[in-house]
C-alpha atoms as a PDB file:
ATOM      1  CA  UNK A   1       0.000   0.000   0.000  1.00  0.00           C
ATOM      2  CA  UNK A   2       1.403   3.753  -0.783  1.00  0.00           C
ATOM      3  CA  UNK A   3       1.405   6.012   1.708  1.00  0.00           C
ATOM      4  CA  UNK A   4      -1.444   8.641   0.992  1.00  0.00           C
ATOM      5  CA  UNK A   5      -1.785  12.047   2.586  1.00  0.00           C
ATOM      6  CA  UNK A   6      -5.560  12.221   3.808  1.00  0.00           C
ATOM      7  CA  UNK A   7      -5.247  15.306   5.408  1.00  0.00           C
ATOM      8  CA  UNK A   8      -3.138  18.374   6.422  1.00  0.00           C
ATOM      9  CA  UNK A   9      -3.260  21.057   8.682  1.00  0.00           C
ATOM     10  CA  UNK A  10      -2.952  23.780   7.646  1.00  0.00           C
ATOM     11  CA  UNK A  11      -5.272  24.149   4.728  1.00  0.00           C
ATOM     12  CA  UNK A  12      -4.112  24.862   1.195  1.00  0.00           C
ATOM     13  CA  UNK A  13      -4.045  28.616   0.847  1.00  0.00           C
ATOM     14  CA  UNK A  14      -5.034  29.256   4.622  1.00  0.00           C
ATOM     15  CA  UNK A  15      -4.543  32.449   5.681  1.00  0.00           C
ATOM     16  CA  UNK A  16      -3.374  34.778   8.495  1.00  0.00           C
ATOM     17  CA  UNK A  17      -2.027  31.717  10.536  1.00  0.00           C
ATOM     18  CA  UNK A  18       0.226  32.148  14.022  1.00  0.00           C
ATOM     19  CA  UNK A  19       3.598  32.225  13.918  1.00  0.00           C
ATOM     20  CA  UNK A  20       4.017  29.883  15.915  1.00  0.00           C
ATOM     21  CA  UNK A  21       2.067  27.356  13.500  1.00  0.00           C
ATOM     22  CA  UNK A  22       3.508  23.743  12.812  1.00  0.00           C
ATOM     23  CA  UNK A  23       2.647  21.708  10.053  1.00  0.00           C
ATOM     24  CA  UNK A  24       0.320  18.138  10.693  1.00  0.00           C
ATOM     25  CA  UNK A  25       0.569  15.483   7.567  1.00  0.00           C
ATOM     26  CA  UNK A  26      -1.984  12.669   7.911  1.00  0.00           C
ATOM     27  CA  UNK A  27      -1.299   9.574   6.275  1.00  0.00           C
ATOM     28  CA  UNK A  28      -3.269   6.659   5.830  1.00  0.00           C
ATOM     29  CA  UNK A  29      -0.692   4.127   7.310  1.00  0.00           C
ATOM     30  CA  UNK A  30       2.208   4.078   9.780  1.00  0.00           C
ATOM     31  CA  UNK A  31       4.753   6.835   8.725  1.00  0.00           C
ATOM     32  CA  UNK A  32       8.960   7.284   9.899  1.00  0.00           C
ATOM     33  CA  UNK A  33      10.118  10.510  10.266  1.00  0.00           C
ATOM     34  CA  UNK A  34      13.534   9.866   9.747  1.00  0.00           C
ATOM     35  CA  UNK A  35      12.601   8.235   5.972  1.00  0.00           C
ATOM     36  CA  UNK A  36      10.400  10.634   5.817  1.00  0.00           C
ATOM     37  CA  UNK A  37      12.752  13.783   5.875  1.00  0.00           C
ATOM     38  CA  UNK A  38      14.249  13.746   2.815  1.00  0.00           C
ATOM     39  CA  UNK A  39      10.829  13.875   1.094  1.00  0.00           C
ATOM     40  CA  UNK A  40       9.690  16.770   2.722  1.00  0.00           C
ATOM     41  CA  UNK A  41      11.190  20.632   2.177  1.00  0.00           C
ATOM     42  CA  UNK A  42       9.541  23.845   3.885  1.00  0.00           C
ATOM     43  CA  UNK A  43      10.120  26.982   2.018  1.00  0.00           C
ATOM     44  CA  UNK A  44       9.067  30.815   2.611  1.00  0.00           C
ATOM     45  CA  UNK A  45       8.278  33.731   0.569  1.00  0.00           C
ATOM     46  CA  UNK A  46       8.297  36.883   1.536  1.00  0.00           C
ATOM     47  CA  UNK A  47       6.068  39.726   0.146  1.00  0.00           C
ATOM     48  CA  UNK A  48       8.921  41.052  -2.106  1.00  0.00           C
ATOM     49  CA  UNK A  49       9.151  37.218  -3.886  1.00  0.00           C
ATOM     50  CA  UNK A  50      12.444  36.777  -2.070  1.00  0.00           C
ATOM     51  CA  UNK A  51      12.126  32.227  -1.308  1.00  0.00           C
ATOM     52  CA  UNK A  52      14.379  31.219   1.771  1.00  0.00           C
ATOM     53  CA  UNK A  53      14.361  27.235   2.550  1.00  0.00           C
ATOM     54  CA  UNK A  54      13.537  26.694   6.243  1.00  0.00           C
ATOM     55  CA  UNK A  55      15.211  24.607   8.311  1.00  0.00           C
ATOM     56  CA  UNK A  56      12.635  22.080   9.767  1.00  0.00           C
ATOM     57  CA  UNK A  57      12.090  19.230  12.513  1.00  0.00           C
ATOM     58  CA  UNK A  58       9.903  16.087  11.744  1.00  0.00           C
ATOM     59  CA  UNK A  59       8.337  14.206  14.639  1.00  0.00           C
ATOM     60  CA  UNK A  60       5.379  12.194  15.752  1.00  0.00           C
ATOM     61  CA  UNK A  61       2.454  13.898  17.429  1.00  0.00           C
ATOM     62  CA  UNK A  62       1.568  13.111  20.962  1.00  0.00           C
ATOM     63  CA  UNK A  63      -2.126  11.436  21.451  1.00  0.00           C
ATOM     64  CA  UNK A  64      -2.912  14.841  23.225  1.00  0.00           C
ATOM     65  CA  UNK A  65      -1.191  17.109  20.665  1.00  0.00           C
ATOM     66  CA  UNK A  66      -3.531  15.146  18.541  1.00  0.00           C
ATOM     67  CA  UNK A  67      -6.849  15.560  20.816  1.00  0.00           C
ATOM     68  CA  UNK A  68      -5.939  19.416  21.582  1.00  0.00           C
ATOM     69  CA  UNK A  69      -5.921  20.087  17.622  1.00  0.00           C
ATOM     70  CA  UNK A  70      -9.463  17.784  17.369  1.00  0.00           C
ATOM     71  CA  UNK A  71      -7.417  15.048  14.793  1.00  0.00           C
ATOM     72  CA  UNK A  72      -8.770  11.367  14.910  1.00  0.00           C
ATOM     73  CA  UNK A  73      -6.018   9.571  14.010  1.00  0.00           C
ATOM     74  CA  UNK A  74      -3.088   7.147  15.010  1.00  0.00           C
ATOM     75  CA  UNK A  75      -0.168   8.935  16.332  1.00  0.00           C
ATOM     76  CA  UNK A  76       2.346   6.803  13.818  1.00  0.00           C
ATOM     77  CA  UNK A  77       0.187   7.719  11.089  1.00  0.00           C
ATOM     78  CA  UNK A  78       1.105  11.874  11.533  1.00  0.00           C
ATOM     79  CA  UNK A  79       3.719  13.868  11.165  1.00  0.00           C
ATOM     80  CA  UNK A  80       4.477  17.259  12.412  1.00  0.00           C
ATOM     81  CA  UNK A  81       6.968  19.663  10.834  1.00  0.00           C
ATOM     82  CA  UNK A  82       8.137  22.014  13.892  1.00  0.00           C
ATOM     83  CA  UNK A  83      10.281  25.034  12.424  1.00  0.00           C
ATOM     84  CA  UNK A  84      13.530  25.789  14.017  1.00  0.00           C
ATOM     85  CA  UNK A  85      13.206  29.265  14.051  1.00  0.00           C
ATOM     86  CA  UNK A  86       9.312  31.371  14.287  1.00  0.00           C
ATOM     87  CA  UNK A  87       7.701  31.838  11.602  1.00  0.00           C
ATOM     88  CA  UNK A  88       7.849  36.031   9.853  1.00  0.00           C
ATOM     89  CA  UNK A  89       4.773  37.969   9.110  1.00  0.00           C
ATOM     90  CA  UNK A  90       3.346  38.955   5.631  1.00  0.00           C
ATOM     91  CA  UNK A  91       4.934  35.108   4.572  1.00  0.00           C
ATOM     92  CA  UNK A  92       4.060  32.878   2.362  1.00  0.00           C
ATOM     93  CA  UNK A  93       4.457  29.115   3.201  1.00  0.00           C
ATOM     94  CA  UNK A  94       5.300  26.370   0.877  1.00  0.00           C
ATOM     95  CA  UNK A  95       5.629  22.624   2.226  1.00  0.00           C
ATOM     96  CA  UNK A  96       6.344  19.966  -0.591  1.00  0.00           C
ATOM     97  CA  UNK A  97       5.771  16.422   0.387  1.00  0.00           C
ATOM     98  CA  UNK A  98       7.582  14.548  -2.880  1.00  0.00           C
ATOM     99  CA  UNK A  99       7.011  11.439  -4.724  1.00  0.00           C
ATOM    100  CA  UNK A 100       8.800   8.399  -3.633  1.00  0.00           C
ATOM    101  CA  UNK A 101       7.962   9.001   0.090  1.00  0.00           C
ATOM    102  CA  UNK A 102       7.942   5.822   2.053  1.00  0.00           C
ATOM    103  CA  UNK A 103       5.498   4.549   4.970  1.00  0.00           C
ATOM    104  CA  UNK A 104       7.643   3.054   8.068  1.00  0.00           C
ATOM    105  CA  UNK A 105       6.860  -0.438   5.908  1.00  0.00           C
ATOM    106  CA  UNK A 106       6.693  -1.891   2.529  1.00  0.00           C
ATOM    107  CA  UNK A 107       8.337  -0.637  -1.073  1.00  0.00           C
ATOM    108  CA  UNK A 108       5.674   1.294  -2.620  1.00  0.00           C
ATOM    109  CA  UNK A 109       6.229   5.148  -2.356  1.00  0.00           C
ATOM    110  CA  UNK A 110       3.888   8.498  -2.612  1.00  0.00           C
ATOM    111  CA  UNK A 111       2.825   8.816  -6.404  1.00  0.00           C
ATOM    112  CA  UNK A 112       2.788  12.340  -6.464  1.00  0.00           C
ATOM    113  CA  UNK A 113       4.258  15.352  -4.975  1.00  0.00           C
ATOM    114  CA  UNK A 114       2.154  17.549  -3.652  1.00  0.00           C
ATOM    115  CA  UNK A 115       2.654  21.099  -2.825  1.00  0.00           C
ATOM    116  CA  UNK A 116       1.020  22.902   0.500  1.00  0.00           C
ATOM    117  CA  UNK A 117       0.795  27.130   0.526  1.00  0.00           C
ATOM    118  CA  UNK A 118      -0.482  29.082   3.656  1.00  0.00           C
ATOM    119  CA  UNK A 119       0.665  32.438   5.242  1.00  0.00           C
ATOM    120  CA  UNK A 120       0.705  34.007   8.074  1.00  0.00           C
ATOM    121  CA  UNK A 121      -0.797  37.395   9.077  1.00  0.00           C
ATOM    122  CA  UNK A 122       0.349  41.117   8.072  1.00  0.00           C
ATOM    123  CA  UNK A 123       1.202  43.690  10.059  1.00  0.00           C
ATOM    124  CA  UNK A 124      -2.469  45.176  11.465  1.00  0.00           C
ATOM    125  CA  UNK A 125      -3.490  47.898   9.489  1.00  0.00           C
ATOM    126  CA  UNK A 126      -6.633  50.048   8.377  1.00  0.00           C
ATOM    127  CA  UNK A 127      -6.565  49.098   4.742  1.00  0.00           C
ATOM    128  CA  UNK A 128      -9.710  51.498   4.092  1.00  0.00           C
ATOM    129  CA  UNK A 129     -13.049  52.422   4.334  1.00  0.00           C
ATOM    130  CA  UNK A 130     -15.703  51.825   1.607  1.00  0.00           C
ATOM    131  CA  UNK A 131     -18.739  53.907   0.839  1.00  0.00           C
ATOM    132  CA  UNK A 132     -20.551  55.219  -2.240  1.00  0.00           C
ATOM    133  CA  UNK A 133     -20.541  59.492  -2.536  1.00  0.00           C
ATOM    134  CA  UNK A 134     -22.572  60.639  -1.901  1.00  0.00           C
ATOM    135  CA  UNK A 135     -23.205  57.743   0.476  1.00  0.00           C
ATOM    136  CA  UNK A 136     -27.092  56.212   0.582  1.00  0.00           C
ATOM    137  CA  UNK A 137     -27.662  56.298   4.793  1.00  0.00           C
ATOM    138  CA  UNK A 138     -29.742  53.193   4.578  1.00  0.00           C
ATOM    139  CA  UNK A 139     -26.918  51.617   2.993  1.00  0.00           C
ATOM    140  CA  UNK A 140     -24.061  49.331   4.411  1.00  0.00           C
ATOM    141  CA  UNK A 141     -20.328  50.923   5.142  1.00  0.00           C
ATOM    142  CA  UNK A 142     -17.223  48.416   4.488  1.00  0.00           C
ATOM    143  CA  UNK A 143     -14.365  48.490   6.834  1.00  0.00           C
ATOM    144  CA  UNK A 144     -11.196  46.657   5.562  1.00  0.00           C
ATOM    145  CA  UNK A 145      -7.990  45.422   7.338  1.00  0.00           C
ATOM    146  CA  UNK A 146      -4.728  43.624   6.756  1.00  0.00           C
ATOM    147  CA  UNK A 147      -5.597  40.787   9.013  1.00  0.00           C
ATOM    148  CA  UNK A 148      -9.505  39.677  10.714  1.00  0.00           C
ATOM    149  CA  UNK A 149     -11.093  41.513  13.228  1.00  0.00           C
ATOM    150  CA  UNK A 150     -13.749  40.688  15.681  1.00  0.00           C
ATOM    151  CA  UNK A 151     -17.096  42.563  15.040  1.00  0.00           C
ATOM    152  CA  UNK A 152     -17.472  42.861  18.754  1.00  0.00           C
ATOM    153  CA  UNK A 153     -13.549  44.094  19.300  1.00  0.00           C
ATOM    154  CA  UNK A 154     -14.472  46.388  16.573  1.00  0.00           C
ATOM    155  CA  UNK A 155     -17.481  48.552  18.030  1.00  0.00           C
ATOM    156  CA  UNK A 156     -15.811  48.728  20.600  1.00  0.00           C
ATOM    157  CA  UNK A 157     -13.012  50.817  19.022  1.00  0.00           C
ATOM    158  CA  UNK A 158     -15.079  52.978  17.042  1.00  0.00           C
ATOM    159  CA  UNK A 159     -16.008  56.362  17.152  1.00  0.00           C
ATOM    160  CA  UNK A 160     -18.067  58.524  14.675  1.00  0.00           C
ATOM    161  CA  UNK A 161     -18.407  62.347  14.911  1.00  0.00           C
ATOM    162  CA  UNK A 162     -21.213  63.655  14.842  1.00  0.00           C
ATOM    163  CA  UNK A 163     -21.962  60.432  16.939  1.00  0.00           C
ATOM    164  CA  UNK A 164     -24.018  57.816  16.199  1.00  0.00           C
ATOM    165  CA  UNK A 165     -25.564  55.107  18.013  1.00  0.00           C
ATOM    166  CA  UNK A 166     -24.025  51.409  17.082  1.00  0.00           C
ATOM    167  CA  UNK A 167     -26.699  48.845  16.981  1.00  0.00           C
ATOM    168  CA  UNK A 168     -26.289  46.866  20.223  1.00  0.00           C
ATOM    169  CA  UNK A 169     -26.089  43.204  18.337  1.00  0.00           C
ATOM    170  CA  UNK A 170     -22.735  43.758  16.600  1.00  0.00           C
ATOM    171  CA  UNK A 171     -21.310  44.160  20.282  1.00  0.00           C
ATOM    172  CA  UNK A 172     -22.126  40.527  20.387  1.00  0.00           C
ATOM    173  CA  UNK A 173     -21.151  39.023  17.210  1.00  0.00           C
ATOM    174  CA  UNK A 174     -17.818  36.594  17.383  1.00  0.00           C
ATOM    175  CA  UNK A 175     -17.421  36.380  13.923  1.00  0.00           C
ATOM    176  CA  UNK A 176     -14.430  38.047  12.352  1.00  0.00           C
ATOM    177  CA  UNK A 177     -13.413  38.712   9.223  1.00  0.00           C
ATOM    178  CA  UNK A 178     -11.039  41.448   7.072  1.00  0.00           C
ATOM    179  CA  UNK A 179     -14.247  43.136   6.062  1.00  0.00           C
ATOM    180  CA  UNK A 180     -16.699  44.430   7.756  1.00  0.00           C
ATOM    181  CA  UNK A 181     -20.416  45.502   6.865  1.00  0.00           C
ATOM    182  CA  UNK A 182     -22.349  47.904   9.035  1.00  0.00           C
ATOM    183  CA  UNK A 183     -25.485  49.310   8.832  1.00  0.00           C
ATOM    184  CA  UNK A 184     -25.193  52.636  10.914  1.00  0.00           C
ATOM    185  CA  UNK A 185     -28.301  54.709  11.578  1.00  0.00           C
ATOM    186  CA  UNK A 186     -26.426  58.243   9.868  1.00  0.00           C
ATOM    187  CA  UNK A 187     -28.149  60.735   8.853  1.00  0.00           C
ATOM    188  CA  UNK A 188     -28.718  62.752   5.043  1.00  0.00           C
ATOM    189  CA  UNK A 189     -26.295  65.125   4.232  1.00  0.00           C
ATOM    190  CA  UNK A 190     -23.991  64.701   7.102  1.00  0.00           C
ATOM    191  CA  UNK A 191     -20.359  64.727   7.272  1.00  0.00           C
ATOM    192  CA  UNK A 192     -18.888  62.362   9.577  1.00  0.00           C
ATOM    193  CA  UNK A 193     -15.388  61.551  10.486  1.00  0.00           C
ATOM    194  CA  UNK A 194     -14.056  58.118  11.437  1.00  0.00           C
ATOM    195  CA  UNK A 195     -11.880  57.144  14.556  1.00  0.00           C
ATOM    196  CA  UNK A 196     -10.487  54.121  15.365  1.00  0.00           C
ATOM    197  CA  UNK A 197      -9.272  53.234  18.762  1.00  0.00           C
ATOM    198  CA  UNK A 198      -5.410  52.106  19.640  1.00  0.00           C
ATOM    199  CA  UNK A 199      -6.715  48.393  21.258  1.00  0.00           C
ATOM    200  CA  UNK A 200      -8.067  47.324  18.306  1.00  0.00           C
END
């Protein structure tokens, strides 16, 4: 049987991981991690294309490594790639797991190579603010960012002068995301300015 990658974590094209994030393979048999080395490289690329080639560590999960990150499978069967040094912001992430890779038995190796890409988050900014002009006050404002915010962290630090009142719920949403719709209650033919607070 050929060893077969079921599943990896990170996704393919994640985005705005930790820097402290490590790399889990799942295979669908037992797997070594010193055959499996030379199969694997870890690569980074940096926002101005420059590709450095990461030095890397290759081990077997514990079963509560495995239970903490919510994976249902055999220890021998994963394999986590543990970068020597943290990982940069505003990086691309490329892991290659190449053909030929063995299991810790048998002669038949991984058919193809397969390539993995995530990054990691920017550094937080206000990318901008979205709204038509003159802007419709019944309709939605956009708020963009470098990296997810929390709706609730956002209201929070907001400010809008002249002031306006925030509808309550979005002090209660978890959901985050690098955009953000709002429907403020603003008036017609008001001028507003926008200030965002320093915990955000």
């Amino acid at each position: 049987v050929r060893p077969l990658l079921r599943q990896h974590f990170p996704q393919d094209k994640q985005q705005w991981l930790d820097l402290d994030t490590e790399m889990l393979l799942i295979f669908n048999l037992p797997m070594n991690p010193k055959k499996a080395r030379d199969f694997i490289t870890f690569t980074a690329m940096d926002d101005k294309s420059r590709e450095t080639v990461l030095e890397f560590d290759v081990k077997m999960p514990s079963k509560k490594e495995l239970e903490e990150n919510d994976i249902d499978a055999p220890p021998n069967t994963v394999l986590v790639l543990k970068p020597r040094l943290k990982l940069k912001t505003d990086t691309r992430y490329f892991v290659q797991v190449r053909e030929g890779l063995f299991g810790d038995e048998g002669s038949l190796g991984f058919d193809k190579t397969r390539i993995i890409e995530f990054s990691t988050f920017h550094e937080f900014t206000f990318v901008g603010f979205t709204a038509e002009k003159p802007h419709d006050p019944t309709s939605e404002l956009q708020f963009q960012f470098s990296n997810p915010v929390i709706y609730k962290d956002f209201v929070k630090n907001i400010r809008l002068v002249p002031e306006v009142a925030i509808p309550e719920y979005y002090g209660d949403w978890d959901h985050s995301d690098d955009r953000l719709w709002m429907s403020l209650p603003l008036q017609p033919e008001t001028d507003y300015k926008l200030y965002l607070g320093p915990d955000l």
